[in-house]
C-alpha atoms as a PDB file:
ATOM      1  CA  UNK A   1      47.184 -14.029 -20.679  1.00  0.00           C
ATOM      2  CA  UNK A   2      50.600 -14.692 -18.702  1.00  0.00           C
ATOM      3  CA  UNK A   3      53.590 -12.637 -19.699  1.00  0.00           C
ATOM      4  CA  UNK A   4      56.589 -11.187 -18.776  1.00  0.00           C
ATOM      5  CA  UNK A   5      56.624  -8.173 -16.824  1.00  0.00           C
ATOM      6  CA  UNK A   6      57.669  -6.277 -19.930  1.00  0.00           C
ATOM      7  CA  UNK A   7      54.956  -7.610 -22.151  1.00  0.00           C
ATOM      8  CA  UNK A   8      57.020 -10.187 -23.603  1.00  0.00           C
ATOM      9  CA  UNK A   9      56.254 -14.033 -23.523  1.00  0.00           C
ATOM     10  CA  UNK A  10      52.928 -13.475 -23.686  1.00  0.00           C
ATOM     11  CA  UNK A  11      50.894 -17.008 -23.633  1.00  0.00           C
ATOM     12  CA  UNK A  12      46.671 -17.250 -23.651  1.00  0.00           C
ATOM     13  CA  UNK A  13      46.265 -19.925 -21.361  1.00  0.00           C
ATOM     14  CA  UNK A  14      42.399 -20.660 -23.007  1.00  0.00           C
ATOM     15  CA  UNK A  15      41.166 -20.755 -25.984  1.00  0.00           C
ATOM     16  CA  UNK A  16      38.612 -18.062 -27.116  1.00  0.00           C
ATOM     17  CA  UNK A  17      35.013 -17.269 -28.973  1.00  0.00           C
ATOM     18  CA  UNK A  18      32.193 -15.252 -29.083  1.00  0.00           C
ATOM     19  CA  UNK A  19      30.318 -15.612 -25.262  1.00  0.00           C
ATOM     20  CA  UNK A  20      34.036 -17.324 -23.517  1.00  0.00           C
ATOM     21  CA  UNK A  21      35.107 -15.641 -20.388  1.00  0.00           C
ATOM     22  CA  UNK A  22      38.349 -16.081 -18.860  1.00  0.00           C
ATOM     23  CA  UNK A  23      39.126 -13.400 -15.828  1.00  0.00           C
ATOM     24  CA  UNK A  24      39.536 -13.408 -12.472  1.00  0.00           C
ATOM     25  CA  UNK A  25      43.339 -14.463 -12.473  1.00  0.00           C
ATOM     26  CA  UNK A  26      45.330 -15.252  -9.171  1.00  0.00           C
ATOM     27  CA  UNK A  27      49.144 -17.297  -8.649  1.00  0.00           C
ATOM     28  CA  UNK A  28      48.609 -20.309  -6.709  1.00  0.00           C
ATOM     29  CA  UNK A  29      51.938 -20.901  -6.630  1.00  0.00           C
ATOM     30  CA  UNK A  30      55.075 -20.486  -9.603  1.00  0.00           C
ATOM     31  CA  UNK A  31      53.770 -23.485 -11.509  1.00  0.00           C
ATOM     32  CA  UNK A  32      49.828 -22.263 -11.436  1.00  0.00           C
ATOM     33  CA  UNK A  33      46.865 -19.782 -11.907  1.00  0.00           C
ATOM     34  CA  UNK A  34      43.358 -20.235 -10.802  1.00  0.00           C
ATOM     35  CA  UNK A  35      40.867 -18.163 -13.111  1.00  0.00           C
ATOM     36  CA  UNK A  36      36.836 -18.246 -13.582  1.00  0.00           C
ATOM     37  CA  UNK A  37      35.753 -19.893 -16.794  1.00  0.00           C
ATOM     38  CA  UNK A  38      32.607 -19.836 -18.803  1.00  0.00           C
ATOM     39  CA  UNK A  39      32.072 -21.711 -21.674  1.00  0.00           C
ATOM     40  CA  UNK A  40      29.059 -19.688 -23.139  1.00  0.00           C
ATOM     41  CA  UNK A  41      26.294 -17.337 -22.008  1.00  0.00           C
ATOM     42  CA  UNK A  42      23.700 -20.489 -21.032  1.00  0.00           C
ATOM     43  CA  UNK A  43      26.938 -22.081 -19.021  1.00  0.00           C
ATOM     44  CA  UNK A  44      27.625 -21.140 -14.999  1.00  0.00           C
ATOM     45  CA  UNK A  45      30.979 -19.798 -14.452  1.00  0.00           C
ATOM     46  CA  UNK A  46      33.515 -22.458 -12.638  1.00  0.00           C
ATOM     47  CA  UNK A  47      36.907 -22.026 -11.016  1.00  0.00           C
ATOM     48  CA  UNK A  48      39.912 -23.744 -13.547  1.00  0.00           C
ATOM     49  CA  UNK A  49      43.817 -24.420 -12.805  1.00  0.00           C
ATOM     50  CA  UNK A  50      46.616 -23.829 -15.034  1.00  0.00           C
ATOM     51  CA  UNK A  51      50.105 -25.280 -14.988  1.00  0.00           C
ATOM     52  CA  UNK A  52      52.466 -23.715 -17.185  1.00  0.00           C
ATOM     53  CA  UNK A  53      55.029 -26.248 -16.897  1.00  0.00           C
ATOM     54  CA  UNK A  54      52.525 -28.875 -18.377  1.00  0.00           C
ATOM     55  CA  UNK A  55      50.468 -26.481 -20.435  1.00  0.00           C
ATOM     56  CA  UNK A  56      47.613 -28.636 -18.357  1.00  0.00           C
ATOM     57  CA  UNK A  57      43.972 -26.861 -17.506  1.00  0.00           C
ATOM     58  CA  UNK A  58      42.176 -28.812 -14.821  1.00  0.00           C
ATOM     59  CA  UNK A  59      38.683 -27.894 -13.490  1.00  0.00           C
ATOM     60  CA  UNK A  60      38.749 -27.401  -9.559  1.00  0.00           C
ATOM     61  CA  UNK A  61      36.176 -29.426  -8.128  1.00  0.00           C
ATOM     62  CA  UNK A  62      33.526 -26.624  -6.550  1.00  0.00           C
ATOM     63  CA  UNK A  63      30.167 -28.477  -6.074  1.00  0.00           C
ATOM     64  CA  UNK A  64      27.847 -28.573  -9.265  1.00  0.00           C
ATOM     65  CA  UNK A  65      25.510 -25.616  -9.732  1.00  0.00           C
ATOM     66  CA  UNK A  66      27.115 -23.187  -8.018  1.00  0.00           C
ATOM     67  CA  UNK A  67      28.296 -19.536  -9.809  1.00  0.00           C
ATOM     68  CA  UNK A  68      31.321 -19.162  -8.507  1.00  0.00           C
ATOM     69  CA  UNK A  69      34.216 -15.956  -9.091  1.00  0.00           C
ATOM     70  CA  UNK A  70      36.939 -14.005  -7.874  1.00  0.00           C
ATOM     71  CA  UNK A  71      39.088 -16.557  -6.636  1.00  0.00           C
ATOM     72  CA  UNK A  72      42.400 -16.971  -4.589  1.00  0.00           C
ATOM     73  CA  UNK A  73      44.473 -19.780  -3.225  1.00  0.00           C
ATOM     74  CA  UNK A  74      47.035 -19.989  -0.157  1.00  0.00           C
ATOM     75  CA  UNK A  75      48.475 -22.872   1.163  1.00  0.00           C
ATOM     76  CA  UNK A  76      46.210 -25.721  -0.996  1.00  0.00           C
ATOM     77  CA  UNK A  77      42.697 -23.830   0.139  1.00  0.00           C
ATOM     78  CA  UNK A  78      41.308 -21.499  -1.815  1.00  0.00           C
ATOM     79  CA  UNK A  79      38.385 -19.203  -1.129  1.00  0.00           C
ATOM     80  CA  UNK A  80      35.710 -17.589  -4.041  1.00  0.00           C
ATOM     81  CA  UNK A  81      32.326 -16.155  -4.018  1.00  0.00           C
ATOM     82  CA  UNK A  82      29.128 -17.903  -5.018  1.00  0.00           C
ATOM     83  CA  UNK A  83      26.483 -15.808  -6.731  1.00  0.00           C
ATOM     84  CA  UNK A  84      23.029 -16.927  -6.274  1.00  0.00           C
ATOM     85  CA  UNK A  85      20.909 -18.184  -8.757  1.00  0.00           C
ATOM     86  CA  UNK A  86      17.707 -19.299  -7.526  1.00  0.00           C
ATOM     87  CA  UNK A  87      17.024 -17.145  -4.946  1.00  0.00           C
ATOM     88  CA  UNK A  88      17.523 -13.162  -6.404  1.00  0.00           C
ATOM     89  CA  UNK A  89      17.264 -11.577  -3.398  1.00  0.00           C
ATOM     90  CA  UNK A  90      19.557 -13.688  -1.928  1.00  0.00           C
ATOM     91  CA  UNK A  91      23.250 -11.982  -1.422  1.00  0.00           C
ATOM     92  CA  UNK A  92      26.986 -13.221  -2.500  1.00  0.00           C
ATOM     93  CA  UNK A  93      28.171 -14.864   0.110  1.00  0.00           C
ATOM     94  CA  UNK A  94      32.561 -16.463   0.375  1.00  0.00           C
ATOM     95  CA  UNK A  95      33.085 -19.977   0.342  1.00  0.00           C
ATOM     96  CA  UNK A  96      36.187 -21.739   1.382  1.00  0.00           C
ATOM     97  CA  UNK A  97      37.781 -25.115   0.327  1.00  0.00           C
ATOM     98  CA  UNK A  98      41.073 -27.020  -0.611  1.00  0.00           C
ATOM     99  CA  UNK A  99      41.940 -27.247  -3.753  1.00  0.00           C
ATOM    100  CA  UNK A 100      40.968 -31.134  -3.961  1.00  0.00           C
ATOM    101  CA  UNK A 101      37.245 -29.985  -3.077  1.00  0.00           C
ATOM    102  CA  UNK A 102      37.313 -31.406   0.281  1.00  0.00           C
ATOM    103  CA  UNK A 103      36.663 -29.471   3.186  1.00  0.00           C
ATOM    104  CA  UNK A 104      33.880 -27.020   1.068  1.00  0.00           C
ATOM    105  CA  UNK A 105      32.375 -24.938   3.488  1.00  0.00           C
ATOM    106  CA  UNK A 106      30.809 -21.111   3.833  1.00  0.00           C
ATOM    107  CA  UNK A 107      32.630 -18.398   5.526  1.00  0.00           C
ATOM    108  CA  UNK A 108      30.650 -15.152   5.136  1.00  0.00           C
ATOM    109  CA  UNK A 109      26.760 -15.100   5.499  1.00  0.00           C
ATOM    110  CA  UNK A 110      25.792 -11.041   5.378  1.00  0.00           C
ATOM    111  CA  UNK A 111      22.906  -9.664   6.293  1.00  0.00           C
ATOM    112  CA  UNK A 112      22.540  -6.673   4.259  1.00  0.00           C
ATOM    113  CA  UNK A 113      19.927  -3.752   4.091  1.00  0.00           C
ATOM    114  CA  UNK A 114      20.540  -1.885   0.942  1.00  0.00           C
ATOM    115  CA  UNK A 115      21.486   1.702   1.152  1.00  0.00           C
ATOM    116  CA  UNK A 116      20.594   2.659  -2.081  1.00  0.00           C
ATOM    117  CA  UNK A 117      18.059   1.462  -4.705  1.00  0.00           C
ATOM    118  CA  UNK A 118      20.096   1.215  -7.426  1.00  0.00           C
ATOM    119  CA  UNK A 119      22.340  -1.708  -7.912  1.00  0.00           C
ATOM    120  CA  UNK A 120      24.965  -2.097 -10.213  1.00  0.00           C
ATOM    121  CA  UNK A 121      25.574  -5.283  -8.599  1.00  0.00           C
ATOM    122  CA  UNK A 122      24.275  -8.288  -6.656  1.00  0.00           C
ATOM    123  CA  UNK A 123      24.557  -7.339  -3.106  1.00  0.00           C
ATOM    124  CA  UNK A 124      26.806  -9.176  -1.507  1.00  0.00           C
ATOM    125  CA  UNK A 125      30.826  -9.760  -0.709  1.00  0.00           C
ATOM    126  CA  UNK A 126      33.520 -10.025  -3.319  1.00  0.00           C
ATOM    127  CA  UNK A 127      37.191 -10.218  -4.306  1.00  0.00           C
ATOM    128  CA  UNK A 128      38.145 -12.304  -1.280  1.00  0.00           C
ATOM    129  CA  UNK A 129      41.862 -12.092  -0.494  1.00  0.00           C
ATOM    130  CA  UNK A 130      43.647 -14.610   1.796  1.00  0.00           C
ATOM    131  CA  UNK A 131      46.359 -13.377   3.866  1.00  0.00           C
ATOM    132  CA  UNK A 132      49.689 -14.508   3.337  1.00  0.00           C
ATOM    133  CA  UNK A 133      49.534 -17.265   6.507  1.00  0.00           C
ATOM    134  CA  UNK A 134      45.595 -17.396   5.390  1.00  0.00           C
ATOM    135  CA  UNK A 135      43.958 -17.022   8.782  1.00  0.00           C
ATOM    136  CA  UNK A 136      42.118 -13.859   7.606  1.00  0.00           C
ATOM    137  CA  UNK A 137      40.328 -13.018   4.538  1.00  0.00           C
ATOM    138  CA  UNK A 138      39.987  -9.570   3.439  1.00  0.00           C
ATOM    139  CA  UNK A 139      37.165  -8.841   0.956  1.00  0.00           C
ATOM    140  CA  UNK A 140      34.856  -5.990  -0.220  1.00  0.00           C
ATOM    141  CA  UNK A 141      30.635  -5.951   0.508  1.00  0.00           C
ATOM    142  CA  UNK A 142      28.440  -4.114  -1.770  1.00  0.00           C
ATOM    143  CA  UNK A 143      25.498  -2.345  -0.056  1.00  0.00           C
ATOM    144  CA  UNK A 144      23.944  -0.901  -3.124  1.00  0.00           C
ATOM    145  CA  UNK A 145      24.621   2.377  -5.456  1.00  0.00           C
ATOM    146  CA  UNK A 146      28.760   3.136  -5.205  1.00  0.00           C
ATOM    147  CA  UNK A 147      28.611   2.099  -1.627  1.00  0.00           C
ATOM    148  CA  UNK A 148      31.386  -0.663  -1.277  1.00  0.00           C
ATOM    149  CA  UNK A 149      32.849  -1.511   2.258  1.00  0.00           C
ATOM    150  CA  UNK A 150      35.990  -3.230   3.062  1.00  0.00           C
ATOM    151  CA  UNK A 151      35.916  -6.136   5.977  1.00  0.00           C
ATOM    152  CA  UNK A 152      37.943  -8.662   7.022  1.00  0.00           C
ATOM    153  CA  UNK A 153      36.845 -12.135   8.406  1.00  0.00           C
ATOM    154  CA  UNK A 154      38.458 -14.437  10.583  1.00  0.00           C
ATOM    155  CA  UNK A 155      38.986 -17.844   8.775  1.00  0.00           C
ATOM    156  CA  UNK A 156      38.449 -20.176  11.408  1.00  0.00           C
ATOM    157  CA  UNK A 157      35.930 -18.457  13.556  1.00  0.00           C
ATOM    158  CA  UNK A 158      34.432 -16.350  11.052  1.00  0.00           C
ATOM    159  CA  UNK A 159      34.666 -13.349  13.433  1.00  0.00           C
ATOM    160  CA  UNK A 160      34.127  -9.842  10.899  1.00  0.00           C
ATOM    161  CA  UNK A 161      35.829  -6.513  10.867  1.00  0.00           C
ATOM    162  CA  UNK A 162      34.737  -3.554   9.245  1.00  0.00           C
ATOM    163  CA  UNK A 163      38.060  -1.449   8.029  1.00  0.00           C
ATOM    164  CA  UNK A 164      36.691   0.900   6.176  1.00  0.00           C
ATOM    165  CA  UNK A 165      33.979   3.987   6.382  1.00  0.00           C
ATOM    166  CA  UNK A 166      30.431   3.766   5.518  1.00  0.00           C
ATOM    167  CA  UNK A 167      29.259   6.281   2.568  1.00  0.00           C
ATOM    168  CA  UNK A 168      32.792   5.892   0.642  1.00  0.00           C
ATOM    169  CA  UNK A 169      33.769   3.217  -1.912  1.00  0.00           C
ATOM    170  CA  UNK A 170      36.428   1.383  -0.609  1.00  0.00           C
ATOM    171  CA  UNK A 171      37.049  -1.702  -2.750  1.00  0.00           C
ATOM    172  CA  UNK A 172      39.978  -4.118  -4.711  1.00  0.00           C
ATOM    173  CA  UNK A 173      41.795  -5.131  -1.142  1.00  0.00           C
ATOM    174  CA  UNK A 174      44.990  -6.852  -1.251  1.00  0.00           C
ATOM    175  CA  UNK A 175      47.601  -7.954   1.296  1.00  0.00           C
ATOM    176  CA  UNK A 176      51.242  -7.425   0.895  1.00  0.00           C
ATOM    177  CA  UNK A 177      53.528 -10.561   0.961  1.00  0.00           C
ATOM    178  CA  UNK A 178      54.499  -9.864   4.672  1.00  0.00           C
ATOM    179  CA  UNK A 179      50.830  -9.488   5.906  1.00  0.00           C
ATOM    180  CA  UNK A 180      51.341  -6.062   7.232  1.00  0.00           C
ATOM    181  CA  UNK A 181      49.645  -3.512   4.937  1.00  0.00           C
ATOM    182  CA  UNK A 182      46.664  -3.638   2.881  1.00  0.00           C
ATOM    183  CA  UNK A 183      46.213  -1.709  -0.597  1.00  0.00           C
ATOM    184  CA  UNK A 184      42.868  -0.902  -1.586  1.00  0.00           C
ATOM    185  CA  UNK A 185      40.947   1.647  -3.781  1.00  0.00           C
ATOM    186  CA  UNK A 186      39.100   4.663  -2.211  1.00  0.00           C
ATOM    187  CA  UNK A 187      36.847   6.965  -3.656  1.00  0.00           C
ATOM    188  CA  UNK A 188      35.044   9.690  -1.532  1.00  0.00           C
ATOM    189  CA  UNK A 189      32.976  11.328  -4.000  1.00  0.00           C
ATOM    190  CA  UNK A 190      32.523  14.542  -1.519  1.00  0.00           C
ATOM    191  CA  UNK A 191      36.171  15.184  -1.204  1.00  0.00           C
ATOM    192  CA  UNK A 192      37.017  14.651  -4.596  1.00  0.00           C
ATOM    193  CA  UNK A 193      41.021  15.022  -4.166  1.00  0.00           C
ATOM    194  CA  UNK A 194      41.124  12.634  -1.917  1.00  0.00           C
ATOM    195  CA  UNK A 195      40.554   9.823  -4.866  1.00  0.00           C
ATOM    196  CA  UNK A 196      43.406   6.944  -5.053  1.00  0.00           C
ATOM    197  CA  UNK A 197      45.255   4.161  -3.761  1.00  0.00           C
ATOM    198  CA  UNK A 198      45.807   3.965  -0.363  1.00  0.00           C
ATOM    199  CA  UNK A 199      47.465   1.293   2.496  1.00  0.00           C
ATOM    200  CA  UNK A 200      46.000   0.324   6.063  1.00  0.00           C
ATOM    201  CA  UNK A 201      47.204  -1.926   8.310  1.00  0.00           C
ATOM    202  CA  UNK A 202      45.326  -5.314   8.829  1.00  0.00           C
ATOM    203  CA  UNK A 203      43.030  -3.998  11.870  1.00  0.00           C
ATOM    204  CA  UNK A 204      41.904  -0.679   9.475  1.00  0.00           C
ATOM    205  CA  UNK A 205      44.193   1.622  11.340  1.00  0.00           C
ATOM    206  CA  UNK A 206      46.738   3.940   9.585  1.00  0.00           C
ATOM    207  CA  UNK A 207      45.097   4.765   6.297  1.00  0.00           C
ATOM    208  CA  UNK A 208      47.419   6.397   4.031  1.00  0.00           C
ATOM    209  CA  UNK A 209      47.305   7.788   0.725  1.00  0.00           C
ATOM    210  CA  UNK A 210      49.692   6.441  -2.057  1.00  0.00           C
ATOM    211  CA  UNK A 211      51.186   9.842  -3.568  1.00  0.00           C
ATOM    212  CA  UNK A 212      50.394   9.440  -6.665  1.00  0.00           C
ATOM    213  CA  UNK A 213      49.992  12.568  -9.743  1.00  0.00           C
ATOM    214  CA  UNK A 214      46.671  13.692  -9.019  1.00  0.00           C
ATOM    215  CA  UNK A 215      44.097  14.048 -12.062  1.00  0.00           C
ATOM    216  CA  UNK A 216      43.860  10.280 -12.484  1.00  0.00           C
ATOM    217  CA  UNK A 217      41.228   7.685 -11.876  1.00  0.00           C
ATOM    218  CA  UNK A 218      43.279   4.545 -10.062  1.00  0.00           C
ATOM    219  CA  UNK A 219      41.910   0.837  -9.949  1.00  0.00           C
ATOM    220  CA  UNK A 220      42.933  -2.636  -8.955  1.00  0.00           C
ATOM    221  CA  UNK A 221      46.744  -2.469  -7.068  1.00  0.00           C
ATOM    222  CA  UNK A 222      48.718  -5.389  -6.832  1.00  0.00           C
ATOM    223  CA  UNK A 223      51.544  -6.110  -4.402  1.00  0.00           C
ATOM    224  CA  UNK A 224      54.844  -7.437  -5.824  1.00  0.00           C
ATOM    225  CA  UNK A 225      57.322  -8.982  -3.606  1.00  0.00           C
ATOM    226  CA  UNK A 226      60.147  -6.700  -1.826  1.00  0.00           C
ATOM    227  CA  UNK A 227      62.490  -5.470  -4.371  1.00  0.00           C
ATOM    228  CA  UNK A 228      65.822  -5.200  -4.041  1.00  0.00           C
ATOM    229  CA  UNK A 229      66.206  -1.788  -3.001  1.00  0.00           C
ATOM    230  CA  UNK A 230      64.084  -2.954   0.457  1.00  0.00           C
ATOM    231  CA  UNK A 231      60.993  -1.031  -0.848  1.00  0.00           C
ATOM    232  CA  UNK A 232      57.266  -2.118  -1.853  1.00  0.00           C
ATOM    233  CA  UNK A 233      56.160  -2.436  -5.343  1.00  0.00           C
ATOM    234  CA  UNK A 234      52.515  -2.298  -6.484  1.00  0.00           C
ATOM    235  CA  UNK A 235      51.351  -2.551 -10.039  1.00  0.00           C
ATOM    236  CA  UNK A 236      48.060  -0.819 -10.896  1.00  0.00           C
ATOM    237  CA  UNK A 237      45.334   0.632 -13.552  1.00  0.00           C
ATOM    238  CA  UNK A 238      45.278   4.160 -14.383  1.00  0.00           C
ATOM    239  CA  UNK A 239      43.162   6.460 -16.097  1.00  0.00           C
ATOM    240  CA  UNK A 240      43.433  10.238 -17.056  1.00  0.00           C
ATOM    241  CA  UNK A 241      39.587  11.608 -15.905  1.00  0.00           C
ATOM    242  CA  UNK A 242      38.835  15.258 -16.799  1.00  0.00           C
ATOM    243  CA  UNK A 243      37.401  17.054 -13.725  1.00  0.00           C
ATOM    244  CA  UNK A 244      39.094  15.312 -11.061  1.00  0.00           C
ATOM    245  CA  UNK A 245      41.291  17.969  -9.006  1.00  0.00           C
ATOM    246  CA  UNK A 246      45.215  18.317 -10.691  1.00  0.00           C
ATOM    247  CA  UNK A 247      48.027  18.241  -9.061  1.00  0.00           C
ATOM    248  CA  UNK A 248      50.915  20.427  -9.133  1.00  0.00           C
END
């Protein structure tokens, strides 16, 4: 659903039934949104295009057979993960492309020994994140039980960085609009008032926690543009959790 930023205007882009799944949203530009669509629950998820100016949907043109989610676009090439199908062992790994399907390629290949035996999820690397020049990706790995790391990965080399520590959940990275900062999610379930949102620079450095009231369980922040006032906005989910630490 697209709407205004105070709930007005509000326009379902797809149509939708029992077993439909439209999520995964991201701005390609003012005109568009890429978003992960499934038709039913015997279909494979695939990467669509909106354009609100033609109330158009368009499929994006990822090869056939692949399970593809969580995608963004910058500058024409976008960049999504592919969960495996065949092979259940086998991890998530990012794939990159243009828009037009040309230049389809894999960036991220992990290697990953579990560090826990239960799994919520297929191991493997998620929410990719193209920053704002899109030479580096930023993009959370799942190692098993709550154990999600944050890296980044060089676009054209595919060089990795590790920003964040092992044995916390770090997760839900995003760049700011001038590619200095990143906002991310951080839970470190042994220092329990140390839960929230919190900023690093691009090489990991300079973690900071977003003051936020305390008491609250905080998910998925969003940059908006500068404001007017010179500041940074972020939009974000909240939730009251009983027995997290309060705040004053």
């Amino acid at each position: 659903v697209i709407a205004n930023i105070d709930g007005s205007h509000q326009l379902s882009i797809e149509p939708t039934a029992a077993h439909v799944l439209n999520a995964n949203s991201s701005w390609v530009d003012n005109d568009s949104v890429l978003y992960v669509h499934r038709s039913d629950l015997t279909s494979l998820p695939e990467l669509r295009i909106y354009h609100l100016s033609s109330r158009r949907v368009a499929r994006v043109p990822t090869p056939a057979g692949l399970a593809v989610s969580d995608p963004h676009c910058v500058n024409g090439r976008i960049v999504f993960p592919v969960v495996p199908i065949e092979v259940k062992a086998a991890p998530c790994c990012l794939y990159t492309m243009k828009l037009d399907g040309s230049d389809f390629r894999q960036l991220t290949a992990p290697q990953i020994t579990p560090t826990s035996a239960a799994l919520g999820f297929k191991l493997g690397d998620y929410d990719p994140w193209f920053s704002p020049n899109g030479a580096t990706v930023v993009f959370m790995r799942y190692f098993g039980g709550a154990d999600w790391r944050i890296f980044s990965v060089n676009v054209s080399s595919g060089a990795e960085q590790l920003l964040t520590r092992p044995g916390e959940t770090s997760a839900i990275p995003e760049w700011s609009s001038d590619g200095k900062t990143i906002v991310f999610v951080n839970f470190d379930k042994t220092k329990l008032e140390n839960l929230g949102l919190y900023t690093m620079a691009p090489s990991g450095l300079n973690k900071q926690k977003i003051p936020l009231p305390a008491g609250y369980l905080y998910t998925h922040p969003s940059y908006f543009p500068s404001v007017s006032s010179g500041g940074a906005a972020i939009i974000y989910g909240a939730r009251r959790v009983p027995g997290l630490p309060a705040g004053p």
